[in-house]
C-alpha atoms as a PDB file:
ATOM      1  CA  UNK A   1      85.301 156.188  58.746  1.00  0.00           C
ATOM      2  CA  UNK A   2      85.505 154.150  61.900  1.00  0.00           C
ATOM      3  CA  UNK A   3      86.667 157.048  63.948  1.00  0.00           C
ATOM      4  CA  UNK A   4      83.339 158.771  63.083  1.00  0.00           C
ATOM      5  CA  UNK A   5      81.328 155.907  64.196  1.00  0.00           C
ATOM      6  CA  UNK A   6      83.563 155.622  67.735  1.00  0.00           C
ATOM      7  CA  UNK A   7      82.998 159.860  67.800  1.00  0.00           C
ATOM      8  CA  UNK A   8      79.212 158.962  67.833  1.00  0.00           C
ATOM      9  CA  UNK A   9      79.162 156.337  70.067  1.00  0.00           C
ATOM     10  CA  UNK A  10      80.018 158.887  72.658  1.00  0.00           C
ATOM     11  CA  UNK A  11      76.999 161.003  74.475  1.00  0.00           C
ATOM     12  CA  UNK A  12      77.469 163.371  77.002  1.00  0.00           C
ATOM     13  CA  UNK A  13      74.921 162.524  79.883  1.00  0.00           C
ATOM     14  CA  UNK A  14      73.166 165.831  79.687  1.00  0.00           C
ATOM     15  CA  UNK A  15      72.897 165.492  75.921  1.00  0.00           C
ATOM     16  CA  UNK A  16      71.364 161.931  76.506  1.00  0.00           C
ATOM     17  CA  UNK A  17      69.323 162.775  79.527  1.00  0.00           C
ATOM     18  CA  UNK A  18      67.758 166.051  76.874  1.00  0.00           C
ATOM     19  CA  UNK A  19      67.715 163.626  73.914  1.00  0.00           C
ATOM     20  CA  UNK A  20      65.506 160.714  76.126  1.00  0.00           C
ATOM     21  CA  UNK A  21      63.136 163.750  77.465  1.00  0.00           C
ATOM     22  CA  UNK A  22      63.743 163.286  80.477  1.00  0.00           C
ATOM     23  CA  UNK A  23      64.508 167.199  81.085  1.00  0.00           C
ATOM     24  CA  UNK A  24      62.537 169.731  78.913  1.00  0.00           C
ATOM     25  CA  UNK A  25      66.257 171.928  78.247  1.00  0.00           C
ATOM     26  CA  UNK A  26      69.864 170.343  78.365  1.00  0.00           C
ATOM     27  CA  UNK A  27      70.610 173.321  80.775  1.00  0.00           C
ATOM     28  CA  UNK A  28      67.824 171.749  83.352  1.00  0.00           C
ATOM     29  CA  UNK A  29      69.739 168.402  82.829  1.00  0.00           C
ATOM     30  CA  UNK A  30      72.967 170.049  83.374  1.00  0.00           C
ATOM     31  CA  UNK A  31      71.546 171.606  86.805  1.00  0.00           C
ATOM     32  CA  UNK A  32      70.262 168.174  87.974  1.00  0.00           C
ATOM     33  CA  UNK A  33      73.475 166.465  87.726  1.00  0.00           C
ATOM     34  CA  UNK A  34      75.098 168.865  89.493  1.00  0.00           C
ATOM     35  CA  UNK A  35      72.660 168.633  92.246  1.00  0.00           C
ATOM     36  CA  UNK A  36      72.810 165.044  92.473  1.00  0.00           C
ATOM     37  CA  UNK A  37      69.933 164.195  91.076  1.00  0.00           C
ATOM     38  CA  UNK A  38      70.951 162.042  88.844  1.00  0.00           C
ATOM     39  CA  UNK A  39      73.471 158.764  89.764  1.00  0.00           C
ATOM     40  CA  UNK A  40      75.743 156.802  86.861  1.00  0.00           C
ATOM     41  CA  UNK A  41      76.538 153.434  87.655  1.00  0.00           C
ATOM     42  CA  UNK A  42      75.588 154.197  91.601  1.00  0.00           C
ATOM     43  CA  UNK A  43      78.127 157.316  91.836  1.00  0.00           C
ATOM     44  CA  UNK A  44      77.160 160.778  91.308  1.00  0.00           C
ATOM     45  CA  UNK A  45      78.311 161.873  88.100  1.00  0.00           C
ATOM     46  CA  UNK A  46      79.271 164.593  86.021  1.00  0.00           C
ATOM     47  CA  UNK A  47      77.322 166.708  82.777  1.00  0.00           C
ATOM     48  CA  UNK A  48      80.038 165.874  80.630  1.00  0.00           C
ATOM     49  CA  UNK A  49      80.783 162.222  81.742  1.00  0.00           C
ATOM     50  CA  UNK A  50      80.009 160.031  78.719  1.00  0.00           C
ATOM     51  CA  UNK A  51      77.531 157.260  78.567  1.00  0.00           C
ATOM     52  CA  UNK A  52      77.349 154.599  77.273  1.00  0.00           C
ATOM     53  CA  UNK A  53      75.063 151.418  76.328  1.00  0.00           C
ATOM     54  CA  UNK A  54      74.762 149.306  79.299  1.00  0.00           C
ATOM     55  CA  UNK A  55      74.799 151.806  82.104  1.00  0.00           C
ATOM     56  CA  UNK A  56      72.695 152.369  84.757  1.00  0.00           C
ATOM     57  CA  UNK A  57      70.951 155.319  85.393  1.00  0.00           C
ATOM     58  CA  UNK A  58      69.231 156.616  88.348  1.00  0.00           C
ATOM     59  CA  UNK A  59      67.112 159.662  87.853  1.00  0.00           C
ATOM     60  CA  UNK A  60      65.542 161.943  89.654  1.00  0.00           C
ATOM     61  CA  UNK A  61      63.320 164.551  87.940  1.00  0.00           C
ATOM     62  CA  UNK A  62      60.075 166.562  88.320  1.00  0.00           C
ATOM     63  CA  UNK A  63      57.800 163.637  87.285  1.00  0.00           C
ATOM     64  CA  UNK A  64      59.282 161.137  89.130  1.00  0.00           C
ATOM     65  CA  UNK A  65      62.516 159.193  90.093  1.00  0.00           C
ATOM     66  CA  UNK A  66      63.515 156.228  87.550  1.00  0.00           C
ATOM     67  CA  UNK A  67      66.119 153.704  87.366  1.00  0.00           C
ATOM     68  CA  UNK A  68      66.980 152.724  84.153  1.00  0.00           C
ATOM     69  CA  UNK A  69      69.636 150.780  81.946  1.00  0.00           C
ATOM     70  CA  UNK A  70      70.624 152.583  78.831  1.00  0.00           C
ATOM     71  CA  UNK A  71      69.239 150.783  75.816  1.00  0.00           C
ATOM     72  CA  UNK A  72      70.749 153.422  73.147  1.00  0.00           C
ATOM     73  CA  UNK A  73      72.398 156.656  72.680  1.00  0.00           C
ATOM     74  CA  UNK A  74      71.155 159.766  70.707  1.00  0.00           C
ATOM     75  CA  UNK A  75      72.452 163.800  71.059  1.00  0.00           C
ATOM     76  CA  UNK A  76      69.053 164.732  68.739  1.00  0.00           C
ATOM     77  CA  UNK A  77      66.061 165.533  70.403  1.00  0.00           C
ATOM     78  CA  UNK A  78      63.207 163.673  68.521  1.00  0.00           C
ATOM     79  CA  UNK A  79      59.603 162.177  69.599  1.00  0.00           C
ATOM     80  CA  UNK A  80      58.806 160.832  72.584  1.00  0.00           C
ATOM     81  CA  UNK A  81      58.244 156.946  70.693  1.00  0.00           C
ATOM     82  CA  UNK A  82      61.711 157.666  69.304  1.00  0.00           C
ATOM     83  CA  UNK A  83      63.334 158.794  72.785  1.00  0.00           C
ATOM     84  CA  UNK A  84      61.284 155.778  74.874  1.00  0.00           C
ATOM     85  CA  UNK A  85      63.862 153.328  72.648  1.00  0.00           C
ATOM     86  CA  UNK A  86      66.848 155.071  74.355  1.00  0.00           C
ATOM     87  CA  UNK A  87      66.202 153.252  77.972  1.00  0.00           C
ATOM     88  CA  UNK A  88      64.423 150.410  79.713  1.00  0.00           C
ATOM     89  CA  UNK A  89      62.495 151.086  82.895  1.00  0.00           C
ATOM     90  CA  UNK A  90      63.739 148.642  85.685  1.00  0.00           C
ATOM     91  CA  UNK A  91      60.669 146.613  86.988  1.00  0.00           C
ATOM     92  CA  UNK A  92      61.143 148.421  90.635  1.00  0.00           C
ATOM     93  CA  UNK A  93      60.999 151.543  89.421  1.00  0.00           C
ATOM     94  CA  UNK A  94      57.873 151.411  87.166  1.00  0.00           C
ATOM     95  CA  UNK A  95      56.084 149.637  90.274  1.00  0.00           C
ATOM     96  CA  UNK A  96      57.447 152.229  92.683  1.00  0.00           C
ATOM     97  CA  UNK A  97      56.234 155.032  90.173  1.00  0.00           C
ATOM     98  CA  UNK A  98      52.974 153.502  90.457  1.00  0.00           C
ATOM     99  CA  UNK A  99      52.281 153.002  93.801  1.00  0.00           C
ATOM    100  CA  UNK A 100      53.715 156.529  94.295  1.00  0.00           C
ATOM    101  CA  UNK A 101      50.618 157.940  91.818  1.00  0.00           C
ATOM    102  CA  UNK A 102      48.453 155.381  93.486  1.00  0.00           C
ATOM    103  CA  UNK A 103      49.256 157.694  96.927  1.00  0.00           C
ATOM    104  CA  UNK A 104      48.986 161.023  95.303  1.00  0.00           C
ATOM    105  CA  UNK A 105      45.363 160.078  94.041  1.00  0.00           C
ATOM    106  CA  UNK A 106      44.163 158.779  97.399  1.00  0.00           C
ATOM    107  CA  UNK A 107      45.659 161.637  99.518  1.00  0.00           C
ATOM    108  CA  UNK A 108      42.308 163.881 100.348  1.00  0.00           C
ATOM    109  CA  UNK A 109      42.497 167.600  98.602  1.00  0.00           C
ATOM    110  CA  UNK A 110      40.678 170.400  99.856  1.00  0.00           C
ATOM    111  CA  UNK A 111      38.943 172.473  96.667  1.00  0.00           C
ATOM    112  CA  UNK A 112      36.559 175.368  98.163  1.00  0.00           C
ATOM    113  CA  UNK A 113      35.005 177.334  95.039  1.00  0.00           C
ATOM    114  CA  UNK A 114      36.304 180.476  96.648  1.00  0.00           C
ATOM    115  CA  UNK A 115      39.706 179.224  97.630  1.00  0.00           C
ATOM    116  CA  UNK A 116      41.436 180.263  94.258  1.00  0.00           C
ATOM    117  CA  UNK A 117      43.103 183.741  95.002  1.00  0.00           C
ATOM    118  CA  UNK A 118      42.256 186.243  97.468  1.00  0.00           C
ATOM    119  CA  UNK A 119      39.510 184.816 100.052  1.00  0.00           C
ATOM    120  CA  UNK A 120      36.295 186.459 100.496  1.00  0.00           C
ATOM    121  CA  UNK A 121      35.033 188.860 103.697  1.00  0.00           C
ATOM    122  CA  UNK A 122      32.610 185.763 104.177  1.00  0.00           C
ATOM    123  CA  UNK A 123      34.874 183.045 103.916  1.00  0.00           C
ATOM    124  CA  UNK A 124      37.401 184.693 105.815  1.00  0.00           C
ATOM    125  CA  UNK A 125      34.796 184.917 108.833  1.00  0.00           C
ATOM    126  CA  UNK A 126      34.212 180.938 108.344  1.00  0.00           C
ATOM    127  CA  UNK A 127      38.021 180.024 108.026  1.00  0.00           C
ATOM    128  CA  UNK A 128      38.357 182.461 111.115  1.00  0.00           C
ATOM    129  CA  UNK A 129      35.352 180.543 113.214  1.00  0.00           C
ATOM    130  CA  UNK A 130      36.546 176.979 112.082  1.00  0.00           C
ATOM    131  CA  UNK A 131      39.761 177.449 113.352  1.00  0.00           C
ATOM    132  CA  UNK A 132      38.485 178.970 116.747  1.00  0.00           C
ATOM    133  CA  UNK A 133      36.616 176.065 117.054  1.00  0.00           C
ATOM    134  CA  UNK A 134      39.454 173.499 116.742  1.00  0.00           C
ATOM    135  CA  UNK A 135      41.554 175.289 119.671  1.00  0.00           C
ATOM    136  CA  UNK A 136      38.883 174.123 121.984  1.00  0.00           C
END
């Protein structure tokens, strides 16, 4: 019986980085590593390269770059309550996340009614004089 419990106790990252939601498909994990997008211990690592409890993990995905320490391991996808237990959030990196959404809210967005798909004859003519008047 021991053997099974050592067998369990190791996760392949991609299966872990699926498993803690972190990437929506283990073959979108598997493409981040390999990218470098995701850093073991400080060295770029490997799909298969096993983790363990303890480790350090810095990630960089769609909805933000983390760096984490590895709380628990799991190959099952489950809840997100269930797959929050797997890590802990280093202080940096949640205040980092937040100042970077902080940013993305103040930065000003331009949303014309008439700017979703193909532009109008009219709108077109007030793009086209707008930018005449900005070359002088």
């Amino acid at each position: 019986m021991p053997a099974h419990d050592e067998a369990s106790a190791k996760v392949r990252l991609d299966k872990w980085l699926w498993a803690a939601r972190f990437f929506k498909t283990r073959s979108m994990a598997t493409e981040a590593i390999d990218a470098g997008h995701v850093h073991l211990n400080g060295d770029r690592a490997k799909p298969a390269r096993t983790v363990k409890a303890g480790d350090r993990l810095r990630v960089l995905a769609a909805h933000g770059e983390f760096e984490l320490v590895v709380l628990a391991l799991s190959d099952r996808r489950g809840p997100a309550e269930v797959a929050r237990t797997l890590y802990e959030e280093t202080p940096d990196s949640e205040a980092r996340r937040a100042q970077q959404a902080l940013d993305r809210e103040l930065v000003p967005t331009f949303e014309h009614p008439l700017s979703k798909g193909r532009p109008t004859k009219k709108w077109r003519r007030q793009l086209h004089d707008f930018s005449r008047k900005q070359q002088g």
